[in-house]
Protein backbone atom coordinates (compact mmCIF):
# COMPACT_ATOMS: atom_id res chain seq x y z
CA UNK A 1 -13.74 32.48 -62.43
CA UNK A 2 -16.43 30.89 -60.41
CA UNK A 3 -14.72 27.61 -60.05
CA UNK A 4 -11.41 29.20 -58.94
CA UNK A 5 -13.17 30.99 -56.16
CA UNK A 6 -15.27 27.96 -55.13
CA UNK A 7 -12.64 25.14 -54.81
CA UNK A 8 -10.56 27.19 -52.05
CA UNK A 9 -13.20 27.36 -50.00
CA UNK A 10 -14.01 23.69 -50.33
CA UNK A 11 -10.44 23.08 -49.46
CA UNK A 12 -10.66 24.68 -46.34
CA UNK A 13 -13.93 23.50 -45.52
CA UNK A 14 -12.54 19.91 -45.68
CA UNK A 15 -9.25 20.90 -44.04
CA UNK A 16 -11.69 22.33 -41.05
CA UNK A 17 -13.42 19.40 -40.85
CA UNK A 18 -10.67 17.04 -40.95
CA UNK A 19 -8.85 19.16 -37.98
CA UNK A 20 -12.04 18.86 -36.00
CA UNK A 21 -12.15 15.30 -36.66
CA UNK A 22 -8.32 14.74 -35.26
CA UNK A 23 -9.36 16.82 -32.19
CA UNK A 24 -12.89 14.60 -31.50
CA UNK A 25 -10.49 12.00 -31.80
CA UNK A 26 -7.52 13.52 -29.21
CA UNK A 27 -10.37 14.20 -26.78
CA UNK A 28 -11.84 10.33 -26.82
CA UNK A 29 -8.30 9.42 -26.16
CA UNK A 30 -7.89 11.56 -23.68
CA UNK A 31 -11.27 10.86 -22.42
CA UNK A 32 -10.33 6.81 -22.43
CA UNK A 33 -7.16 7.51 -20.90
CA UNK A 34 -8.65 9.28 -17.64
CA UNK A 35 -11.46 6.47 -16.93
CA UNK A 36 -8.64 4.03 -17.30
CA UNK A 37 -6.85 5.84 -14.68
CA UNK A 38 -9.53 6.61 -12.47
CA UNK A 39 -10.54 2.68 -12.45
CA UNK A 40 -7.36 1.56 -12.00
CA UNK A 41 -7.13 4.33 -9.29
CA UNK A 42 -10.50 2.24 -7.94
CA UNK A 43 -9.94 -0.97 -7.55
CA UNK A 44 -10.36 -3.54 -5.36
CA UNK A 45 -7.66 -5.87 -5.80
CA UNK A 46 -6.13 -8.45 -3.59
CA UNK A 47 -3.25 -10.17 -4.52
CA UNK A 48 -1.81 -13.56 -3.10
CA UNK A 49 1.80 -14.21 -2.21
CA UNK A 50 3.24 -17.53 -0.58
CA UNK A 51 6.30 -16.94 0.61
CA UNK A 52 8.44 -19.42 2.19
CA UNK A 53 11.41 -18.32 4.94
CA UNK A 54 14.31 -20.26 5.64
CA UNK A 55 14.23 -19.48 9.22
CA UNK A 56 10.88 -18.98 9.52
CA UNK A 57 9.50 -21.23 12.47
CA UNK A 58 8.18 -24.64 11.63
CA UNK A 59 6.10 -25.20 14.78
CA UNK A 60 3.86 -22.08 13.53
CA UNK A 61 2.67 -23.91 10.21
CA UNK A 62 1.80 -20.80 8.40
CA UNK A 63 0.77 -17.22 8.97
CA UNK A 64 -1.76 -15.20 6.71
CA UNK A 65 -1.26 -11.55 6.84
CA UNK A 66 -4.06 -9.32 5.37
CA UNK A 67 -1.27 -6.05 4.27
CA UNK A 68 -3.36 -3.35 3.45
CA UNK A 69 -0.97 0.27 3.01
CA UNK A 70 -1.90 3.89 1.59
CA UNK A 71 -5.87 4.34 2.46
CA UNK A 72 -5.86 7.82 2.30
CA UNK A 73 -9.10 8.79 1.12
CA UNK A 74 -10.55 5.60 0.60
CA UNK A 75 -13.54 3.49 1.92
CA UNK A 76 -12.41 -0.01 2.15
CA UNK A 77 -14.69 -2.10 -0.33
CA UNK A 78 -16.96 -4.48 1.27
CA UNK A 79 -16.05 -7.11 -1.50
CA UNK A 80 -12.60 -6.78 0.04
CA UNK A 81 -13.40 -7.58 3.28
CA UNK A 82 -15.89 -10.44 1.83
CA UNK A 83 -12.43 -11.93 -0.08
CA UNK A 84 -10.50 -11.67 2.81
CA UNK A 85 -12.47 -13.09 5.84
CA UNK A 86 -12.78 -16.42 3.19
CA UNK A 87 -8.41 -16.56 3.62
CA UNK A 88 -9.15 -17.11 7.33
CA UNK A 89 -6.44 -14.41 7.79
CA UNK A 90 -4.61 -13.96 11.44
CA UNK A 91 -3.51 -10.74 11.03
CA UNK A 92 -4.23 -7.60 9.33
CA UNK A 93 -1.19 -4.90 9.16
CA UNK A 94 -2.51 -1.57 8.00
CA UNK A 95 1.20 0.33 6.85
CA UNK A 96 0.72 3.29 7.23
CA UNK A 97 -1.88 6.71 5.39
CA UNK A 98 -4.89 5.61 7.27
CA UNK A 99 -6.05 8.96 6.26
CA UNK A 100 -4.52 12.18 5.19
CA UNK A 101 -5.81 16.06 5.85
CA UNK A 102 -9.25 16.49 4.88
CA UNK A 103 -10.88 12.83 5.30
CA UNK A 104 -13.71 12.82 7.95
CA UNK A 105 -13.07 11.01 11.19
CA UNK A 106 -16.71 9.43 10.77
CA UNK A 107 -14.67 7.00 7.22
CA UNK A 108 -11.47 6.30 9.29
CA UNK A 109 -13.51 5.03 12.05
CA UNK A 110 -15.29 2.60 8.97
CA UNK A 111 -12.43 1.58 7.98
CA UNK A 112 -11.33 0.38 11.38
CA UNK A 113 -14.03 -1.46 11.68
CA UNK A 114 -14.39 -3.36 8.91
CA UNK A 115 -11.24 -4.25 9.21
CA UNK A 116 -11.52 -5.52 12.90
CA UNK A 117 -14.14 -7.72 11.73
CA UNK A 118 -11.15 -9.58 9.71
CA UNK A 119 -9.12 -10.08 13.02
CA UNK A 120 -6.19 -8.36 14.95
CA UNK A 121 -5.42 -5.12 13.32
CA UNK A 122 -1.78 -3.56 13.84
CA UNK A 123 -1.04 -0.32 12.06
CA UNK A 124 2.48 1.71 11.71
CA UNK A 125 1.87 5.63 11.32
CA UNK A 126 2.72 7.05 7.56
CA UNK A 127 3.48 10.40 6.41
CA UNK A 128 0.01 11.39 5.64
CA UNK A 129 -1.16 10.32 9.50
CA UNK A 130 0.20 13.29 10.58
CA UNK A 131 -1.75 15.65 8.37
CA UNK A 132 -4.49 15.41 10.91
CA UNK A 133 -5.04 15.40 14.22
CA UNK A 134 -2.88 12.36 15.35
CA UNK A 135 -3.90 12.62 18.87
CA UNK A 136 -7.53 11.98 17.96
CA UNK A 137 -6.19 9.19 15.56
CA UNK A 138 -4.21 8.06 18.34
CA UNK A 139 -6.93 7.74 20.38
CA UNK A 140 -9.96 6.20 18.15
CA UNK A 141 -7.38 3.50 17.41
CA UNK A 142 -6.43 2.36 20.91
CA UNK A 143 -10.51 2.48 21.37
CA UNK A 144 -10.80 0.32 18.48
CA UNK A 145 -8.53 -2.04 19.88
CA UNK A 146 -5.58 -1.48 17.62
CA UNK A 147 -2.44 -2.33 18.09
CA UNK A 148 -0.12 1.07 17.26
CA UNK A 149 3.17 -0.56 16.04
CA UNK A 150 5.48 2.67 17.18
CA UNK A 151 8.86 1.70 17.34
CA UNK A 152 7.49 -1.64 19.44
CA UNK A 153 7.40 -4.89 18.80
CA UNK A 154 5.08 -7.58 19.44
CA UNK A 155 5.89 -11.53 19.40
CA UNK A 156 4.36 -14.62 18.95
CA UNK A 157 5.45 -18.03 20.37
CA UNK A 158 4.87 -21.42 18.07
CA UNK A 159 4.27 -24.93 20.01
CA UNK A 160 8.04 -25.64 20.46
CA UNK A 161 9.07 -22.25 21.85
CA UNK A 162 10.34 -20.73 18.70
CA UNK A 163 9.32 -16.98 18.02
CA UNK A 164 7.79 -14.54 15.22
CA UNK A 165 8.51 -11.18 15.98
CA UNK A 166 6.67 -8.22 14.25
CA UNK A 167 7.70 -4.73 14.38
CA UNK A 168 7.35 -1.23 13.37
CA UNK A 169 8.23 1.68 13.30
CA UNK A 170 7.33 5.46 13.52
CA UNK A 171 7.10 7.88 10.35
CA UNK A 172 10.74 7.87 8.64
CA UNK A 173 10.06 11.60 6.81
CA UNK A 174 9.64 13.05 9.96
CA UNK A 175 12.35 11.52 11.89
CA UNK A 176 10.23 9.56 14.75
CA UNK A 177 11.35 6.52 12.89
CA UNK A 178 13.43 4.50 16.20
CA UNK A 179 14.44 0.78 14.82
CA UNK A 180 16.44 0.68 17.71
CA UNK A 181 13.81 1.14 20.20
CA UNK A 182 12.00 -1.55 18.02
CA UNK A 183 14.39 -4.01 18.31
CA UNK A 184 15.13 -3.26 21.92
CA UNK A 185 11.64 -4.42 22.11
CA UNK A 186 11.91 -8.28 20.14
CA UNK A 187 14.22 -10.80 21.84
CA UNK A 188 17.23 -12.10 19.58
CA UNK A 189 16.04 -14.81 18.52
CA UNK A 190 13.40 -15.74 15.90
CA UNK A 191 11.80 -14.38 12.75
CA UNK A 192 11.77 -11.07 12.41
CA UNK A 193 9.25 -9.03 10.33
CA UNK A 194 8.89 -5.15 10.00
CA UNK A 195 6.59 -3.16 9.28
CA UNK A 196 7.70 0.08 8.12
CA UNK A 197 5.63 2.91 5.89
CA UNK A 198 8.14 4.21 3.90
CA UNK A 199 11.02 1.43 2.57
CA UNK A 200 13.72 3.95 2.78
CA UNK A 201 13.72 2.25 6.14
CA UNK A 202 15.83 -0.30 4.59
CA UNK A 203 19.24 1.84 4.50
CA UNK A 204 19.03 1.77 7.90
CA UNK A 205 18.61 -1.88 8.95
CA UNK A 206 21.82 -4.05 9.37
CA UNK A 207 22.90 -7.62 8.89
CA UNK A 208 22.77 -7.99 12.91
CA UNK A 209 19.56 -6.91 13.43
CA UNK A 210 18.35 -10.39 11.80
CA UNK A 211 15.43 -9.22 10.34
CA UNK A 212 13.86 -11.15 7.46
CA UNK A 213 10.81 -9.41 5.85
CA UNK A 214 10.10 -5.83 5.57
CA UNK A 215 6.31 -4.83 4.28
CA UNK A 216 6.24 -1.31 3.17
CA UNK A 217 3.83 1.82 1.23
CA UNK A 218 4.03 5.29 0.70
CA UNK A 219 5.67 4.70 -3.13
CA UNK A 220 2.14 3.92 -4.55
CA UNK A 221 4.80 2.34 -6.95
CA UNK A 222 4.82 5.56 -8.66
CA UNK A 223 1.24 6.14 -8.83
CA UNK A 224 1.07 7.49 -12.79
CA UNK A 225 3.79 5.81 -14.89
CA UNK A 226 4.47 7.03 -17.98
CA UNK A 227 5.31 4.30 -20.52
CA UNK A 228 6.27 2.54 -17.83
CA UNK A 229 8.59 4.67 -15.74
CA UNK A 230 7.28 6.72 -12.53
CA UNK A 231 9.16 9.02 -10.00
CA UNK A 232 9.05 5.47 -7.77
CA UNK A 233 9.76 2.16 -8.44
CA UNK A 234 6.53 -0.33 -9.42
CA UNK A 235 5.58 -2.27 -6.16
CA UNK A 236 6.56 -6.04 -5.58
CA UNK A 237 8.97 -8.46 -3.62
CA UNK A 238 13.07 -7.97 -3.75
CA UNK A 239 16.10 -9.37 -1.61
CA UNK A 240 18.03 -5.97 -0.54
CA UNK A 241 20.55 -6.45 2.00
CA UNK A 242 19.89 -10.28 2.21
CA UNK A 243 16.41 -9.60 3.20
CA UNK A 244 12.78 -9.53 1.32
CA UNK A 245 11.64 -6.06 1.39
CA UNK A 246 7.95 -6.05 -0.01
CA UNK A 247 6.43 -2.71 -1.56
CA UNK A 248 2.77 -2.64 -2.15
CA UNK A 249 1.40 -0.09 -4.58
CA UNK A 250 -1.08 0.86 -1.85
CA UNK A 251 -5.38 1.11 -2.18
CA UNK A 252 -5.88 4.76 -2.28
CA UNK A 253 -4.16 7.42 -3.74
CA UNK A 254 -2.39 11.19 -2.81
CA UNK A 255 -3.44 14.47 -4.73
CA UNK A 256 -5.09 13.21 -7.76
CA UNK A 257 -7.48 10.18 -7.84
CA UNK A 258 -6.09 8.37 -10.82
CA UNK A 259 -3.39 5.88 -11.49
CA UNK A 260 -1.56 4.98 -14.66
CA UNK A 261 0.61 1.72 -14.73
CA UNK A 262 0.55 0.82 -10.99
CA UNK A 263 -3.24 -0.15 -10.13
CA UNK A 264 -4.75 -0.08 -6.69
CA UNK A 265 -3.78 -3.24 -4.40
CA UNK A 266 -4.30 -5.04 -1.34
CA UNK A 267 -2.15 -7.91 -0.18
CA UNK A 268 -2.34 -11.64 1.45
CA UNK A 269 0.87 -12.60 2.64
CA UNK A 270 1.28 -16.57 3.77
CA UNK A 271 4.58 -17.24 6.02
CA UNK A 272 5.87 -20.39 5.95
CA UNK A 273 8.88 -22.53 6.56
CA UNK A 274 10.86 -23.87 3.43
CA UNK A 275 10.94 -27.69 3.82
């Protein structure tokens, strides 16, 4: 009788401990899962694309563009800013969620000015801009001596006349997006490059408005993706409409601060004629 009443009791002593083993073990993956996020969520990554344009103008050589999109709550990493002064950059593009409700005016203002260290800023407003109190953002950027890309253009001239336009526009999601007024803005001719936050931009540009390159945000190229599929598509370079439209991931991050699948980016862009 003894044994019969001991070995249940053993049984379920083992099955106890075998239960809390599994959940030690759910909770370490769990555990591994969320500092895997929140690094990727972190990091300070800038990524190098050459990209040669058949139309692009000859005289000009090359351009470097420092693309840097999605902020939000961020402080721009020093080591960034280290990486990309070495590129001899000559222009930075910020695209749009400088900041978002909530972020102190005292990091925007940091931000601003590390990146004016790099060279001639030019930002587009994003969805997220708005949150706060765009007048005031207005306002600190024009002190800063940035250029606000708002449905303007601005254009460059190479040695033998020939022109590189770059443009943006207003925030799409709230309908202050203008491309016309944008391209009212560029002459005809030359390449054409715009900057818009969100890349639903894209259903709106036609074949006549000539424009070549479009660098874009606001996806965070899904932010969490779930073996591999996300409620956006994963950042990176596509012809749509006979043009390159380029989504970057973004360097911050929108309601949580983690990222699964689509890691934290910054971009170098080089512009340069095909031979």
């Amino acid at each position: 009788m003894e044994y019969l009443i001991h070995r249940p009791i053993k049984e379920i002593e083992v099955s106890f401990m075998l239960f809390m083993l599994l959940i030690v073990i759910i909770i370490c993956i769990i555990a591994f899962i969320v500092i895997k996020m929140f690094r990727q969520a972190f990091e300070d990554r800038v990524l190098y694309h050459d990209m040669k344009m058949d139309n692009f103008p000859k005289s000009m050589g090359e351009i470097k563009i420092f693309f840097i999109s999605d902020i939000h709550r961020r402080l721009i990493g020093e080591n960034i800013i280290t990486e990309v002064k070495k590129s001899h950059v000559d222009l930075i593009i910020i695209g749009g969620d400088l900041t978002e409700k909530g972020v102190p005016s005292s990091r925007v203002r940091e931000n601003i000015q590390r990146l004016r260290t790099i060279g001639p800023t030019y930002f587009v407003w994003g969805n997220n801009d708005y949150e706060t109190d765009y007048h005031e953002l207005d306002a600190m950027l024009l002190d800063m001596g940035v250029k606000i890309l708002d449905n303007s253009a601005v254009s460059f001239i190479g040695e033998e006349g020939e022109r590189f336009t770059l443009l943006g526009t207003d925030d799409l999601s709230r309908e202050r997006d203008r491309l016309d007024l944008a391209l009212s803005d560029a002459e005809d001719d030359g390449f054409k490059l715009l900057v818009s936050h969100d890349p639903a931009i894209i259903e709106k540009i036609e074949e006549h408005h000539h424009i070549s390159l479009v660098l874009c945000g606001h996806t965070h190229g899904g932010q969490i993706r779930i073996f591999g599929f996300g409620p956006y598509e994963l950042g990176g370079i596509k012809t749509v409409k006979g043009l390159k439209l380029f989504v970057s991931n973004g360097y911050g991050t929108t309601a949580l601060p983690l990222r699964l699948g689509a890691k934290a980016e910054t971009h170098i862009v080089t512009l340069s004629a095909t031979k």
